[in-house]
Protein backbone atom coordinates (compact mmCIF):
# COMPACT_ATOMS: atom_id res chain seq x y z
CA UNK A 1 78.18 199.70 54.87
CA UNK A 2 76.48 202.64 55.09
CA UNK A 3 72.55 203.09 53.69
CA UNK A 4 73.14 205.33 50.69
CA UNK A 5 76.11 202.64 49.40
CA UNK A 6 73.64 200.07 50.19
CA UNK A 7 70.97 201.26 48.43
CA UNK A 8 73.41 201.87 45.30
CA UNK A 9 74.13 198.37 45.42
CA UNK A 10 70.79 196.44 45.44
CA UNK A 11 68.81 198.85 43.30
CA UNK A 12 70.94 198.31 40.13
CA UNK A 13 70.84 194.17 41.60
CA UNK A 14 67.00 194.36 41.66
CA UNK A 15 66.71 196.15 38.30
CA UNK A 16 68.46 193.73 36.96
CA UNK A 17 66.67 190.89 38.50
CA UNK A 18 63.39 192.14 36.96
CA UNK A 19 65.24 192.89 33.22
CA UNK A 20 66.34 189.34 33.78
CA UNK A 21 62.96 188.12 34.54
CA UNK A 22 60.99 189.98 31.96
CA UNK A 23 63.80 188.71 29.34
CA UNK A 24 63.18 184.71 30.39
CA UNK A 25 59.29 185.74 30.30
CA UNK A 26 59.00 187.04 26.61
CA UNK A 27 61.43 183.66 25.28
CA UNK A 28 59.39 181.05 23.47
CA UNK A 29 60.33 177.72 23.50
CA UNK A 30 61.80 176.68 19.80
CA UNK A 31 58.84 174.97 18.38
CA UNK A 32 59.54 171.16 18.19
CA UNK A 33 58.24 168.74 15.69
CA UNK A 34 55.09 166.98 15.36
CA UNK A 35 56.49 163.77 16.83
CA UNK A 36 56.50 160.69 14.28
CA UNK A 37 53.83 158.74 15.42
CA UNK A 38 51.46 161.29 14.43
CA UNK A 39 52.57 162.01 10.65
CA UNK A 40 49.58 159.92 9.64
CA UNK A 41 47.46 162.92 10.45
CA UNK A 42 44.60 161.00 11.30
CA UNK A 43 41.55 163.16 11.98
CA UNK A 44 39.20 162.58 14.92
CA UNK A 45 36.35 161.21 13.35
CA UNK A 46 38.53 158.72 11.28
CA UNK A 47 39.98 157.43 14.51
CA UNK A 48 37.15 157.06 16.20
CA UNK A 49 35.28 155.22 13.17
CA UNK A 50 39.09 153.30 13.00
CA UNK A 51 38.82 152.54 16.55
CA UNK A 52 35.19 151.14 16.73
CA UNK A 53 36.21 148.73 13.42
CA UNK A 54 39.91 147.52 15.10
CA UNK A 55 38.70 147.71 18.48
CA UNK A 56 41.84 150.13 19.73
CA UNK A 57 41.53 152.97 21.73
CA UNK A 58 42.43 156.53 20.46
CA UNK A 59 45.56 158.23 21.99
CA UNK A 60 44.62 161.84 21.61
CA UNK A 61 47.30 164.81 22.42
CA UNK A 62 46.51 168.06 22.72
CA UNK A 63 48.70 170.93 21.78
CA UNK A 64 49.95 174.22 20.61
CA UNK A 65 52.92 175.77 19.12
CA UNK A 66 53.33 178.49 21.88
CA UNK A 67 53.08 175.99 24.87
CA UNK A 68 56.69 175.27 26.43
CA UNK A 69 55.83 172.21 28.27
CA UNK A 70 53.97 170.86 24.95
CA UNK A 71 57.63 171.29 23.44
CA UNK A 72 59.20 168.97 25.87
CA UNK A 73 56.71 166.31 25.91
CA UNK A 74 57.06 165.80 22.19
CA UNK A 75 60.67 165.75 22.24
CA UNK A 76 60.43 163.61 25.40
CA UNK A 77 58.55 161.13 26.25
CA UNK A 78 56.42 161.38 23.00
CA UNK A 79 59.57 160.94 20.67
CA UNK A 80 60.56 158.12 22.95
CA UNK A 81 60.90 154.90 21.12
CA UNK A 82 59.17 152.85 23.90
CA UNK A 83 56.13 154.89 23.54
CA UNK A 84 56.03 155.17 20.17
CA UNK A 85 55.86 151.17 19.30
CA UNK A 86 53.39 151.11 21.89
CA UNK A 87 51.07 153.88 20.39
CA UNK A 88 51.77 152.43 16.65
CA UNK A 89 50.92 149.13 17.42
CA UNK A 90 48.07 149.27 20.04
CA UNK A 91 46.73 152.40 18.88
CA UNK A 92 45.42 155.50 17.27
CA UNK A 93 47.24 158.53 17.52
CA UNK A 94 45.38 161.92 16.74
CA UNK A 95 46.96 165.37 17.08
CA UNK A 96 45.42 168.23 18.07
CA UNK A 97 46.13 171.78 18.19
CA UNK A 98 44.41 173.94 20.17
CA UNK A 99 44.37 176.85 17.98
CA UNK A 100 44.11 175.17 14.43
CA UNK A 101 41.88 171.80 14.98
CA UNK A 102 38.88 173.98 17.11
CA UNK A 103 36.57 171.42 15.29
CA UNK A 104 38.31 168.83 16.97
CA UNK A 105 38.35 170.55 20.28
CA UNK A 106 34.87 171.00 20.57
CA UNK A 107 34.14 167.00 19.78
CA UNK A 108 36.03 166.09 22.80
CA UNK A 109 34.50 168.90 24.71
CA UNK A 110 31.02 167.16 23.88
CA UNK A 111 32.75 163.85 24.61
CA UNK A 112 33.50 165.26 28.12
CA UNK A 113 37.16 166.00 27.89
CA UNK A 114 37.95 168.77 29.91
CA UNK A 115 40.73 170.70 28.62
CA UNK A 116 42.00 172.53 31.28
CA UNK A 117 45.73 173.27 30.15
CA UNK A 118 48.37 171.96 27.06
CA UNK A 119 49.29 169.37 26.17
CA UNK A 120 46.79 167.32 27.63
CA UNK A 121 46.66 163.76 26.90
CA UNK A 122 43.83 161.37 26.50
CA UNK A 123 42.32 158.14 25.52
CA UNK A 124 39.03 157.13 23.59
CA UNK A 125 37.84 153.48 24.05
CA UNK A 126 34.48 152.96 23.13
CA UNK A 127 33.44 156.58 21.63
CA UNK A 128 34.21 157.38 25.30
CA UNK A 129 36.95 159.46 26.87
CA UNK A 130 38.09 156.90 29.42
CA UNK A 131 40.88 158.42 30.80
CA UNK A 132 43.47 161.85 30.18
CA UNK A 133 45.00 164.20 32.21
CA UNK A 134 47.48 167.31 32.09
CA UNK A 135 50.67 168.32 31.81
CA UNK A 136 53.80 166.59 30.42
CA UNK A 137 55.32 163.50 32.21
CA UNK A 138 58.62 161.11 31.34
CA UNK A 139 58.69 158.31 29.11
CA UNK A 140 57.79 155.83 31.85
CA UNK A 141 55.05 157.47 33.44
CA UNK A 142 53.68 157.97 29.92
CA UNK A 143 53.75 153.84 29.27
CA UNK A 144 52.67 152.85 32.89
CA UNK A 145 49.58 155.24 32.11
CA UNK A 146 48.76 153.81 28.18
CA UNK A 147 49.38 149.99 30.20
CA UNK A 148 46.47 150.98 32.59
CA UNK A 149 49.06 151.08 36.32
């Protein structure tokens, strides 16, 4: 094939490519719902004055609308029936967003959660943050990490 055929065959491939790209780029996620187990709306000083009284830790998740992962974890693993007996009946859920519960941010900040990315996901025994980490994860990672494995 000679160059100047070539050349009119990948350019319009690579413009493409990067249309494509930018396209996939600018789609958000459709938002999904707060999952069940936290319709309470329990704030984080209520837990954690809940959780000293009842002697259950706090399950904390931290979110936002505009975070794609977030979006699958609630529809996952956090919408999971498994998980969600296990949170209901062992312990506190609280729900944060990033951008609306700042107040609530900045408590676990001082607390010495280190929110490095959404959703993060964390629990508070004993006023303490004890254990949390990153990212979203399947149903049954999600219950082997509440169970302590």
């Amino acid at each position: 094939m000679p160059a100047r055929t070539l050349k009119q065959v990948v350019f319009p491939l690579v413009v493409l490519g990067v249309l494509a790209v930018a396209y996939m780029a600018r789609a958000k996620p459709a938002k999904a719902p707060m999952p069940e187990v936290f319709a309470a709306g329990v704030r984080l000083d209520d837990a954690l004055a809940r959780s000293e009284r009842e002697g259950k830790p706090v399950f904390v998740f931290v979110t936002a609308d505009w975070c794609g992962p977030c979006q699958v974890y609630k529809r996952g693993a956090l919408s999971d029936d498994r998980v969600t007996s296990l949170i209901q009946n062992s312990m506190i859920p609280v729900y944060v967003d990033v951008d609306r519960d700042t107040g609530m941010t900045d408590r676990l900040g001082r607390m010495g959660l280190r929110i490095k990315g959404v959703p993060t996901t964390a629990l508070v025994e004993g006023g303490a943050i004890t254990r949390s980490f990153a990212g979203g994860v399947s149903a049954d990672a999600l219950l082997s990490w509440m169970k302590g494995s």
